[in-house]
PDB file of N, CA and C in Angstrom:
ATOM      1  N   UNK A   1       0.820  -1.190   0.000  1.00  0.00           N
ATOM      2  CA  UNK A   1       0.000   0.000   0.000  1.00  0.00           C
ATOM      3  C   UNK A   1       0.864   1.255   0.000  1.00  0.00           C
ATOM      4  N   UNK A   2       1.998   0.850   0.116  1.00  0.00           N
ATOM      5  CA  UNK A   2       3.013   1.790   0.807  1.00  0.00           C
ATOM      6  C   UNK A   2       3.055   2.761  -0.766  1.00  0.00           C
ATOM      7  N   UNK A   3       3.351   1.716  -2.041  1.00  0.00           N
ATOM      8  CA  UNK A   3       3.811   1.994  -2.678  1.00  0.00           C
ATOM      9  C   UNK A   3       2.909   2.709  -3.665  1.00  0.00           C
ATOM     10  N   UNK A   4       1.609   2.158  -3.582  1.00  0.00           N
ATOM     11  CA  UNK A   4       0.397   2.463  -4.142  1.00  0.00           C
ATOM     12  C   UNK A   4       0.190   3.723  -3.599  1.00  0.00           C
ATOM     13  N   UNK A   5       0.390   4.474  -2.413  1.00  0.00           N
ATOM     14  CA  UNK A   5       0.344   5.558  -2.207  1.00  0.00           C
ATOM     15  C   UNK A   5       0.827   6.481  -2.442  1.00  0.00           C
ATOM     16  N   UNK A   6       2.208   6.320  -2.926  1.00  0.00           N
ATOM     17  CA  UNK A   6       3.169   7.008  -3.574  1.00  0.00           C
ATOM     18  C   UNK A   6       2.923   7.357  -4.964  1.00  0.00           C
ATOM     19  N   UNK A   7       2.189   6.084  -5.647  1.00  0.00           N
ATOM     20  CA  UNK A   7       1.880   6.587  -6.620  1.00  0.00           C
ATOM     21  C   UNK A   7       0.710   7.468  -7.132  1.00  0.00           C
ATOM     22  N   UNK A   8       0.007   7.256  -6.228  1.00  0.00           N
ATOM     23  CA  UNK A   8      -1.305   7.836  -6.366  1.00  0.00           C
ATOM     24  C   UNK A   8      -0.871   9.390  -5.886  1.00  0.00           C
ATOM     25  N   UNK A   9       0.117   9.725  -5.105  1.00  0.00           N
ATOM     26  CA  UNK A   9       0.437  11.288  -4.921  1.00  0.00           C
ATOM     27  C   UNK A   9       1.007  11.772  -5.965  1.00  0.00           C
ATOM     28  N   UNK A  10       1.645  10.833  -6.689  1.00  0.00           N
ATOM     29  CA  UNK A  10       2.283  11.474  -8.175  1.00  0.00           C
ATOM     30  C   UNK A  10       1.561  11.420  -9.154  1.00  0.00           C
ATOM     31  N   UNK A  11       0.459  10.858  -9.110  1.00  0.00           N
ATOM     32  CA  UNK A  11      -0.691  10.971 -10.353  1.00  0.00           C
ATOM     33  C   UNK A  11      -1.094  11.849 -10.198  1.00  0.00           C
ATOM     34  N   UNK A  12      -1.955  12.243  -9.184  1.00  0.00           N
ATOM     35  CA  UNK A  12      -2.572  13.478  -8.457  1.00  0.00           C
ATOM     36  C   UNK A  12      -1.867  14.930  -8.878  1.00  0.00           C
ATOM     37  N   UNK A  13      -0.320  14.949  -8.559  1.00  0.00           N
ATOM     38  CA  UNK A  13       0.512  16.075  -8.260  1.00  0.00           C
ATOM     39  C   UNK A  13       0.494  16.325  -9.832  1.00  0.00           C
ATOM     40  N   UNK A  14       0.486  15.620 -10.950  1.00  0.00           N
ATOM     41  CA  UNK A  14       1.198  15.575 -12.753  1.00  0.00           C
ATOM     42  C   UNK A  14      -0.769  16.281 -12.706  1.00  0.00           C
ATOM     43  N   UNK A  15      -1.546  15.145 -12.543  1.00  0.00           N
ATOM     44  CA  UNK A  15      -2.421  15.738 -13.361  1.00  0.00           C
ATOM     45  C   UNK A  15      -3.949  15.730 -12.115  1.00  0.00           C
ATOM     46  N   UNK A  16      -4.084  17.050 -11.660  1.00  0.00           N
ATOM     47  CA  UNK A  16      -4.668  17.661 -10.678  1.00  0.00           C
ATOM     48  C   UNK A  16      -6.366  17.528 -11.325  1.00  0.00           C
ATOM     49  N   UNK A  17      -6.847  17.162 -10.189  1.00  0.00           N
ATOM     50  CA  UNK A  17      -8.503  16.486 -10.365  1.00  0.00           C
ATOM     51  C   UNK A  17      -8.999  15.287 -11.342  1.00  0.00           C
ATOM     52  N   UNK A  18      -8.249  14.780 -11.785  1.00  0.00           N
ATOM     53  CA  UNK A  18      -7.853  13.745 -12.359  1.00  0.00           C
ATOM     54  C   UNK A  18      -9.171  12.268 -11.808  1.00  0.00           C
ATOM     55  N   UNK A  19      -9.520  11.899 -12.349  1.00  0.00           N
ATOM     56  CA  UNK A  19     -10.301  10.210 -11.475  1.00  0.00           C
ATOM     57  C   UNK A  19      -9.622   9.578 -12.093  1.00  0.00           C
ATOM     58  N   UNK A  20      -8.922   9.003 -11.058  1.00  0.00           N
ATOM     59  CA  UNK A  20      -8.047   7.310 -11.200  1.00  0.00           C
ATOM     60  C   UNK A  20      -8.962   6.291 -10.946  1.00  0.00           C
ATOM     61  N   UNK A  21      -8.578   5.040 -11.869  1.00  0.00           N
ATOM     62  CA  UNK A  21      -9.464   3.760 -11.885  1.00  0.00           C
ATOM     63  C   UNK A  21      -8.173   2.234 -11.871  1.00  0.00           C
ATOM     64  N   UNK A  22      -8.084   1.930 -11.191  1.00  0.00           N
ATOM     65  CA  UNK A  22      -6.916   1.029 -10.225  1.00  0.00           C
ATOM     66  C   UNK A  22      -7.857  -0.325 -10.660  1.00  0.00           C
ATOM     67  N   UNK A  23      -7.208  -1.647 -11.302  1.00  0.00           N
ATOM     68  CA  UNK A  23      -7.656  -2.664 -11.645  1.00  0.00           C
ATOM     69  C   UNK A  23      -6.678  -3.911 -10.887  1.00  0.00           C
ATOM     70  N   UNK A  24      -6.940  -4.509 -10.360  1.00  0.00           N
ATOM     71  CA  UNK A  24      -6.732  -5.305  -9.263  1.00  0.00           C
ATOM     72  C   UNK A  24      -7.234  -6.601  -9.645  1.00  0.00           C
ATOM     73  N   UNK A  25      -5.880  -8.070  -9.590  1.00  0.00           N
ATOM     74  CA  UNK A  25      -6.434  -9.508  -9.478  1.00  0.00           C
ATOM     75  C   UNK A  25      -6.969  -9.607  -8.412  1.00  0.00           C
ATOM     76  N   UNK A  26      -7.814 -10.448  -8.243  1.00  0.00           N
ATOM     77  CA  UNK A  26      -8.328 -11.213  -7.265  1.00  0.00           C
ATOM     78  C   UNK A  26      -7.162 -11.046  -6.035  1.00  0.00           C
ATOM     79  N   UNK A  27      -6.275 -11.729  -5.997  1.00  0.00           N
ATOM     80  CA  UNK A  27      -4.561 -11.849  -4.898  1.00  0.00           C
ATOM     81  C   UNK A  27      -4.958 -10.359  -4.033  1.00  0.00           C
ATOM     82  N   UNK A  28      -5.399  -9.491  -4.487  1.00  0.00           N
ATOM     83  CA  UNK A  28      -4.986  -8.591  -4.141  1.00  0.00           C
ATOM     84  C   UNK A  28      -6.069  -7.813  -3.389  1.00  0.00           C
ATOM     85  N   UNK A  29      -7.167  -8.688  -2.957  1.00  0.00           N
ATOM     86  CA  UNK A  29      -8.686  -8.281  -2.508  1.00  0.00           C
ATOM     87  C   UNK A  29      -8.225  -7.875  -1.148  1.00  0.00           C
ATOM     88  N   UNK A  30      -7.542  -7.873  -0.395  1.00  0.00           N
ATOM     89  CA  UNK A  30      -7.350  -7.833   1.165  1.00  0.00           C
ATOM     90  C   UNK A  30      -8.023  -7.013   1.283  1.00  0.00           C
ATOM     91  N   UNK A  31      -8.785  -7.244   2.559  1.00  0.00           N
ATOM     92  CA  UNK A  31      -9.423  -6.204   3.563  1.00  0.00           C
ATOM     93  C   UNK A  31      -9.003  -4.643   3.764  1.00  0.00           C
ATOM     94  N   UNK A  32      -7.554  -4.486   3.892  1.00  0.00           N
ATOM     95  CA  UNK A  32      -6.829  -3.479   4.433  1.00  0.00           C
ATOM     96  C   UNK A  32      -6.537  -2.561   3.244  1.00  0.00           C
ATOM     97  N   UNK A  33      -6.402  -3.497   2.157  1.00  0.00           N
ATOM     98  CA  UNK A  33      -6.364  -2.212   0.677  1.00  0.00           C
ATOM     99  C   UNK A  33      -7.624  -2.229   0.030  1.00  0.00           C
ATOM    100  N   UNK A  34      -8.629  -2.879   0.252  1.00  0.00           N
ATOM    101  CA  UNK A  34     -10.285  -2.365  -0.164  1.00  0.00           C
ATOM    102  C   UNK A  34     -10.260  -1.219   0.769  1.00  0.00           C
ATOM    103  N   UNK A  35     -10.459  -1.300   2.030  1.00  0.00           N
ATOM    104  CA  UNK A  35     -10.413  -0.178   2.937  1.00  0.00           C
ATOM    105  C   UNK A  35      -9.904   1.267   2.826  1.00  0.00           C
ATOM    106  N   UNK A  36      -8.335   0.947   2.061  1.00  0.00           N
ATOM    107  CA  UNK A  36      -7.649   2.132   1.723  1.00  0.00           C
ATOM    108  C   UNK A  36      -7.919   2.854   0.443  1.00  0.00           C
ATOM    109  N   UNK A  37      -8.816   2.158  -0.375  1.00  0.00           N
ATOM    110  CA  UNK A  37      -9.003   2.122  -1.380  1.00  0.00           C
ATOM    111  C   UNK A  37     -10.322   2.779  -1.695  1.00  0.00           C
ATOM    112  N   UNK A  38     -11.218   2.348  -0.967  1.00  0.00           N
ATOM    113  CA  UNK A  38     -12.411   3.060  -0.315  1.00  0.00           C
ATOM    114  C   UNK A  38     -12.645   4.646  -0.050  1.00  0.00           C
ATOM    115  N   UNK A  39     -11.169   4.474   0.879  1.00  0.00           N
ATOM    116  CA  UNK A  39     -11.116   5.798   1.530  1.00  0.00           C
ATOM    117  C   UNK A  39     -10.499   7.000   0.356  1.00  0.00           C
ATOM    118  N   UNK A  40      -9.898   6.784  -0.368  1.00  0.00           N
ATOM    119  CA  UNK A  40      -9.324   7.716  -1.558  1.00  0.00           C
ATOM    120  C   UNK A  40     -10.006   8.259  -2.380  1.00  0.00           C
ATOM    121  N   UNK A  41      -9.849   9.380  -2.290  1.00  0.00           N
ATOM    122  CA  UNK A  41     -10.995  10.707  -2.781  1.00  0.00           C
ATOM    123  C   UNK A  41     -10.949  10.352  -4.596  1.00  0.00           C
ATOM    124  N   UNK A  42     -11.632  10.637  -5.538  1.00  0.00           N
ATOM    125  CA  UNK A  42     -11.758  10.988  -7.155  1.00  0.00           C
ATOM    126  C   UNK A  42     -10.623   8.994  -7.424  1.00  0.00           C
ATOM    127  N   UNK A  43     -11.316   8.198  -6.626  1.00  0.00           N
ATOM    128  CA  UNK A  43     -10.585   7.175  -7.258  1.00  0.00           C
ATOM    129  C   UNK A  43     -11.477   5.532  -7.260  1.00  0.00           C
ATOM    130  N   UNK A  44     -11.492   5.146  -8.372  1.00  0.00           N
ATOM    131  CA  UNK A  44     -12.638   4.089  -8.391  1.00  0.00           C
ATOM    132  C   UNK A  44     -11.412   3.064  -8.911  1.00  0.00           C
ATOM    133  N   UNK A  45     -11.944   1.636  -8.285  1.00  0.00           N
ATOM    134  CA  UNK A  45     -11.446   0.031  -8.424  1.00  0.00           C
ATOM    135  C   UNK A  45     -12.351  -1.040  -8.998  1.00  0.00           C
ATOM    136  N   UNK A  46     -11.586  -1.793  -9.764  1.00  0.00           N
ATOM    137  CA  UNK A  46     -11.962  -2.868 -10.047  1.00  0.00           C
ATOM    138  C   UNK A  46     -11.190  -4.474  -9.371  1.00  0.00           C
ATOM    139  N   UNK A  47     -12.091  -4.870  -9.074  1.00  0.00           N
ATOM    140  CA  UNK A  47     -11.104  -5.943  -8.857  1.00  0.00           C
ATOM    141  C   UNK A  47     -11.651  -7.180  -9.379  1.00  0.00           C
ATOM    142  N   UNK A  48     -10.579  -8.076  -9.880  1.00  0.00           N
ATOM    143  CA  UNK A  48     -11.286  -9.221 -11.085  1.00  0.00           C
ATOM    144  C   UNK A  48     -10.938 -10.296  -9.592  1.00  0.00           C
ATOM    145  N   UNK A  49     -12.082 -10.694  -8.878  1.00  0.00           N
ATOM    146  CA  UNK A  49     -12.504 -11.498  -7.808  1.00  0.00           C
ATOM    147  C   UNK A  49     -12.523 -13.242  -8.361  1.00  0.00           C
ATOM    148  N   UNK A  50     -11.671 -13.984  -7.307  1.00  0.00           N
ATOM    149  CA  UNK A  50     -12.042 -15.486  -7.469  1.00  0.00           C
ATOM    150  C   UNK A  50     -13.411 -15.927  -7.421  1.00  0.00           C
ATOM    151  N   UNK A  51     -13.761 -16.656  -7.924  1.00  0.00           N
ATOM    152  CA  UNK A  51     -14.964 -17.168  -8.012  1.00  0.00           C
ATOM    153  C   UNK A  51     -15.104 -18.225  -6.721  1.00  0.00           C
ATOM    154  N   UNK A  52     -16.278 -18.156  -6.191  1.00  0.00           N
ATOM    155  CA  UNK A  52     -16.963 -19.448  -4.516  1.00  0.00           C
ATOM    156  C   UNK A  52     -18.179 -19.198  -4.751  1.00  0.00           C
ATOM    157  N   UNK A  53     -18.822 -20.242  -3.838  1.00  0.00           N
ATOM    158  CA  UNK A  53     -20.003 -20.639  -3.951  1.00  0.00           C
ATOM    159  C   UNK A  53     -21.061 -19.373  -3.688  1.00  0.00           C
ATOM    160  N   UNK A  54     -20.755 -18.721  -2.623  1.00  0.00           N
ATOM    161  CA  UNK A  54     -21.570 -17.019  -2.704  1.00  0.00           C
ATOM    162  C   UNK A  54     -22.290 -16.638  -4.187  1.00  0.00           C
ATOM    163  N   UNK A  55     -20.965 -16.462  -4.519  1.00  0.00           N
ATOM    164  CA  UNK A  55     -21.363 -15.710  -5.658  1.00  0.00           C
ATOM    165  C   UNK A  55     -21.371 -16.550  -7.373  1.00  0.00           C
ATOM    166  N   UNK A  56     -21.023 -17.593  -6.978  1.00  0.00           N
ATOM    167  CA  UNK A  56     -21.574 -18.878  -8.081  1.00  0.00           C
ATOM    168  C   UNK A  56     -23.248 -18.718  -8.083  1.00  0.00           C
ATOM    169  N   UNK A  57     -23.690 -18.928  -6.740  1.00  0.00           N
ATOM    170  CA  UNK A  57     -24.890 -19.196  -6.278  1.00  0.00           C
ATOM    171  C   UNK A  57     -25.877 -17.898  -6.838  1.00  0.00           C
ATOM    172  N   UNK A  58     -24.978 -16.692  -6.910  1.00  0.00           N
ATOM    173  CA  UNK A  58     -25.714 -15.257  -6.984  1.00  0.00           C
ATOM    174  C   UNK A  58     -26.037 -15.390  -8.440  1.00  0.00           C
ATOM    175  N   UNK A  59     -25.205 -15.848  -9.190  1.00  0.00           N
ATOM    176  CA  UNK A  59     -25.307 -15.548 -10.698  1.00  0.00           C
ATOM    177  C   UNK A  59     -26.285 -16.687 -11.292  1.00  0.00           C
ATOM    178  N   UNK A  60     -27.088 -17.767 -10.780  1.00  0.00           N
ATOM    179  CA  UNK A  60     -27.819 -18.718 -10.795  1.00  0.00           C
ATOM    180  C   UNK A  60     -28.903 -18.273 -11.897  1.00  0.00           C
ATOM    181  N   UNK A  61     -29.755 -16.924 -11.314  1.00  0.00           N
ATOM    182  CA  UNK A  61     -30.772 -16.316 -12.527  1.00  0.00           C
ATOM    183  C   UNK A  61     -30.432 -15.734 -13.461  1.00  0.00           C
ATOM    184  N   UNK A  62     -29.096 -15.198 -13.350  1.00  0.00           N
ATOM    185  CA  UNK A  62     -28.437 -14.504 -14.606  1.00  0.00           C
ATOM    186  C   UNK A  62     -28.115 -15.833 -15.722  1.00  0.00           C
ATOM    187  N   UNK A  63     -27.253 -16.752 -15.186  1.00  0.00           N
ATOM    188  CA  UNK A  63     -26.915 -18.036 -16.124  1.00  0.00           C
ATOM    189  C   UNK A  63     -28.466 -18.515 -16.923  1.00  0.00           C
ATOM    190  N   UNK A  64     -29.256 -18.559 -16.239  1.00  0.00           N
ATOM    191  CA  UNK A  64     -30.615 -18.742 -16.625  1.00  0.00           C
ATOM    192  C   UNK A  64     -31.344 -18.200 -17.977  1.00  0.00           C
ATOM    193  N   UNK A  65     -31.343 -17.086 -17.428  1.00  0.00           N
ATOM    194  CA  UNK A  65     -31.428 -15.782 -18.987  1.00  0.00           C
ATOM    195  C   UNK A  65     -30.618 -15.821 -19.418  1.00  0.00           C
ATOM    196  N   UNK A  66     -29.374 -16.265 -19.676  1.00  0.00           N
ATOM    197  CA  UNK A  66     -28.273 -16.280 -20.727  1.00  0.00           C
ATOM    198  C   UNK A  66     -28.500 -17.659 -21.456  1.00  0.00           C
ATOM    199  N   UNK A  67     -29.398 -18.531 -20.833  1.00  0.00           N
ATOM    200  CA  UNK A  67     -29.679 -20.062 -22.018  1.00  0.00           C
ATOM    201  C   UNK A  67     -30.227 -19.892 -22.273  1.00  0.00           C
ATOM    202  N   UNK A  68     -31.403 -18.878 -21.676  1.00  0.00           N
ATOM    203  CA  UNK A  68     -33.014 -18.609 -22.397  1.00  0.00           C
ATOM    204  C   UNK A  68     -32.407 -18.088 -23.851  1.00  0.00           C
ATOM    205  N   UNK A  69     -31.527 -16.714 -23.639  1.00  0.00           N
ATOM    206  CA  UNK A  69     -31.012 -15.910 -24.752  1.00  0.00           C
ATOM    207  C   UNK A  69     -30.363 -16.721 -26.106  1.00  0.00           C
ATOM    208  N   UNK A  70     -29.629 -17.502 -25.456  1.00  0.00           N
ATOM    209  CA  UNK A  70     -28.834 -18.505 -26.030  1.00  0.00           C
ATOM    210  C   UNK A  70     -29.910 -19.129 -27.071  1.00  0.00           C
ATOM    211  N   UNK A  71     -30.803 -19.870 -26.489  1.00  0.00           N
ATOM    212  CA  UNK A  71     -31.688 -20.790 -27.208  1.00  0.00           C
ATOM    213  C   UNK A  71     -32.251 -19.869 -28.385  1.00  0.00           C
ATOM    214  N   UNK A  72     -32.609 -18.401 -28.271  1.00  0.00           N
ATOM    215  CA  UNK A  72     -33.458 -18.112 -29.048  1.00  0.00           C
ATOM    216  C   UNK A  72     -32.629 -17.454 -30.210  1.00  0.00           C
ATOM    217  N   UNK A  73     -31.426 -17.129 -29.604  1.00  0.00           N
ATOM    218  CA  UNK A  73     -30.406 -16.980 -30.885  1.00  0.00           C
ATOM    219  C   UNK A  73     -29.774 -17.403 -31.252  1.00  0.00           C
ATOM    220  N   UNK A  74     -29.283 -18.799 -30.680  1.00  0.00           N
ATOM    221  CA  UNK A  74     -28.525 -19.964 -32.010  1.00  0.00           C
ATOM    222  C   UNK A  74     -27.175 -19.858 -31.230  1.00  0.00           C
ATOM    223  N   UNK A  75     -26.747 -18.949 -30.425  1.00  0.00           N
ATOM    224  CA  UNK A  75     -25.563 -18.699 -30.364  1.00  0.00           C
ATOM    225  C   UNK A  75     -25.371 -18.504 -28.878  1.00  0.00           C
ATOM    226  N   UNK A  76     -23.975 -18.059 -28.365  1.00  0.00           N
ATOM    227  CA  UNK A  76     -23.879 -17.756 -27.400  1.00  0.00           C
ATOM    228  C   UNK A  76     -23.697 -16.508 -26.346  1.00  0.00           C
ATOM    229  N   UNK A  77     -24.523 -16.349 -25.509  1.00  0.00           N
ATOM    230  CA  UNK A  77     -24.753 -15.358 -25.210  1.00  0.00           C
ATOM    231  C   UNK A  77     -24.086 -14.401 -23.790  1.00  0.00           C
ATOM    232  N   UNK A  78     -24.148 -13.494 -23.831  1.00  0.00           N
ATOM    233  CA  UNK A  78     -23.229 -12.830 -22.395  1.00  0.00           C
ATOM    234  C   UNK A  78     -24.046 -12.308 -21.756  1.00  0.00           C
ATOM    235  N   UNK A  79     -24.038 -12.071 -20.692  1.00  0.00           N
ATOM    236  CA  UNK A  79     -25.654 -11.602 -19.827  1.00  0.00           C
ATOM    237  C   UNK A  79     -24.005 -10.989 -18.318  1.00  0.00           C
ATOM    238  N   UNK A  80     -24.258 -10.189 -17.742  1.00  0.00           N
ATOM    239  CA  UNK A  80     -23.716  -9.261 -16.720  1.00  0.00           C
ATOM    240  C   UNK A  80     -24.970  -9.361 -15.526  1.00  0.00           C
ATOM    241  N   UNK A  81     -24.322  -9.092 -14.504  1.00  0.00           N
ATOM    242  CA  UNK A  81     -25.105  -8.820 -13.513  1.00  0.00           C
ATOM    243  C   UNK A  81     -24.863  -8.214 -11.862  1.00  0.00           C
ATOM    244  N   UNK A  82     -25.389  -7.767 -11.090  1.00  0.00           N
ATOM    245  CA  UNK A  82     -24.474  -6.816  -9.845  1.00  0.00           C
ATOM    246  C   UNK A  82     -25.168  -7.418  -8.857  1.00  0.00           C
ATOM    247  N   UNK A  83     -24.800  -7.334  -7.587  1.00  0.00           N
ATOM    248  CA  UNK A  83     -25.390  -7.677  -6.502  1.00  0.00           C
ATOM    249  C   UNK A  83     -24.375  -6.855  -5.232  1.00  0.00           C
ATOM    250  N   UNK A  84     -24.698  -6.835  -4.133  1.00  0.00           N
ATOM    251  CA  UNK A  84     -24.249  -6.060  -3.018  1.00  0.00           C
ATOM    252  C   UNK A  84     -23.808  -7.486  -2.305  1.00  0.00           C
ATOM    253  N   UNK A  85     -22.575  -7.412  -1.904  1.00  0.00           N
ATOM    254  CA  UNK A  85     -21.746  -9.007  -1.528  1.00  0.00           C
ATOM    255  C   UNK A  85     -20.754  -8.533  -0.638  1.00  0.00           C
ATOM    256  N   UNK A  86     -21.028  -8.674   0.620  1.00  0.00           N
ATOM    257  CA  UNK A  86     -19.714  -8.662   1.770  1.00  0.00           C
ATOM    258  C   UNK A  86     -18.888 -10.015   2.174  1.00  0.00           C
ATOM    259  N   UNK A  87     -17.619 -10.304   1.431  1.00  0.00           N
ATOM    260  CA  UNK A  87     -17.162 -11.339   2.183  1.00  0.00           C
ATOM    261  C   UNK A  87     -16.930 -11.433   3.728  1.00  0.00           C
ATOM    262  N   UNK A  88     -16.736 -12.463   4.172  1.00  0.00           N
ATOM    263  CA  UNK A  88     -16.537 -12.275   5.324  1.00  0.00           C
ATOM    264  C   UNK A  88     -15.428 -11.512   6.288  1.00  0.00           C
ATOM    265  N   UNK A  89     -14.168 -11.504   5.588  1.00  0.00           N
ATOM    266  CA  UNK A  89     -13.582 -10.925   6.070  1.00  0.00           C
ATOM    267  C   UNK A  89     -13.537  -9.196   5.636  1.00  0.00           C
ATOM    268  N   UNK A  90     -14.740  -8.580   4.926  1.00  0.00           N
ATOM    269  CA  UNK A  90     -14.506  -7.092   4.492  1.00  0.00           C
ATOM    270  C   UNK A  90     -15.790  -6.620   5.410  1.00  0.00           C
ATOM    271  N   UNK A  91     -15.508  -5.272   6.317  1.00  0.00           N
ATOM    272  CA  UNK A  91     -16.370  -4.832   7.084  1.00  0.00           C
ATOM    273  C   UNK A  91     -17.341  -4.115   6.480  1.00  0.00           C
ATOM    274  N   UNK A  92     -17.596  -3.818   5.043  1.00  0.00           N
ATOM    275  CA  UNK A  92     -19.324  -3.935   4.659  1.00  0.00           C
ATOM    276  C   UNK A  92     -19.361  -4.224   3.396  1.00  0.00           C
ATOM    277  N   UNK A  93     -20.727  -4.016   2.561  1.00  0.00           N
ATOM    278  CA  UNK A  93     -21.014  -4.881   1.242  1.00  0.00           C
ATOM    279  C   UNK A  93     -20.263  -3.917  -0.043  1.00  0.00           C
ATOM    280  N   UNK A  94     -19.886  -4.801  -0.840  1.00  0.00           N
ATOM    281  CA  UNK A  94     -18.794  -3.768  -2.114  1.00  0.00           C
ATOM    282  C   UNK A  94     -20.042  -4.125  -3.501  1.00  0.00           C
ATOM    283  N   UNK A  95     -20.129  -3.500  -4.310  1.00  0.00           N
ATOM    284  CA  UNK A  95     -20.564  -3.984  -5.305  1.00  0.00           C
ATOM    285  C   UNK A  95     -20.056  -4.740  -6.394  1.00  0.00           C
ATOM    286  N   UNK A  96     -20.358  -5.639  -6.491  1.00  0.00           N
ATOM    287  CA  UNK A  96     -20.040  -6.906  -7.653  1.00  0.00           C
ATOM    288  C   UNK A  96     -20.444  -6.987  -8.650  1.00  0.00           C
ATOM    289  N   UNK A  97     -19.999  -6.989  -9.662  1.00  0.00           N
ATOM    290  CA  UNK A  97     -20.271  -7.311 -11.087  1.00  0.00           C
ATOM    291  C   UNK A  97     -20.219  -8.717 -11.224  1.00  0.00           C
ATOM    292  N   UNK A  98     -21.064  -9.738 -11.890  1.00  0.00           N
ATOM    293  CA  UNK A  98     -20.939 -10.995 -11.693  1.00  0.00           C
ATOM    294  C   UNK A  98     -20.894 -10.673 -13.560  1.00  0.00           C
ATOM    295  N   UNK A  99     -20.040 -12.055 -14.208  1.00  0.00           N
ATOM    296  CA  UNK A  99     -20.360 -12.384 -15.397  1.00  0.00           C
ATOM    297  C   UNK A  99     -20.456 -13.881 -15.277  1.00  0.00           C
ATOM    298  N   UNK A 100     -21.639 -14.608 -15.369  1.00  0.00           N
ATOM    299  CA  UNK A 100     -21.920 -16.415 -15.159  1.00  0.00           C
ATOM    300  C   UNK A 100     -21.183 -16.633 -16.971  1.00  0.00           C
ATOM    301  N   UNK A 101     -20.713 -17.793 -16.215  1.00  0.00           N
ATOM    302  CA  UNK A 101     -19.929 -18.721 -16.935  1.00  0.00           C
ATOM    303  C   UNK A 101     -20.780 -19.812 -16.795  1.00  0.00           C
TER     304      UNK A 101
END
């Protein structure tokens, strides 16, 4: 975080009011840099999250409408979807983008 902060003062300092958008593997979900991450003014995250049963389970009606879609167009289809999801170890709910596979 140490370092991530450093950089984020030199983005800031080059190009003033600026919104930064920080893309993040899964590895890198910790509690302590969602938190810090949270807290940082004009700056939005993505993070490409491991897949578990939570949120396997969440995307259940989305996968659904994507065979319905599927069936009626021959082909294969992509369907997106969001839900409000607190793991257990993050002290409140983040928003999720689910894409069912």
């Amino acid at each position: 975080m140490g370092i991530l902060r450093r950089l984020l003062m030199i983005v800031r300092e080059f190009f003033p009011g600026v919104r930064i958008r920080i893309r993040l593997d899964g590895g890198f979900a910790h509690p302590a840099l969602l938190d810090f991450l949270d807290a940082e003014p004009k700056l939005e995250y993505v993070v490409a999250m491991a897949k578990n049963t939570v949120l396997e389970r969440k995307t259940e009606e989305a996968m659904q409408y994507a065979r319905a879609l599927s069936g009626i167009a021959g082909q294969t289809e992509h369907v997106y979807d969001e839900v409000n999801y607190a793991a257990r170890s993050w002290k409140r709910e983040r928003r999720v983008l689910l894409k069912p596979k």
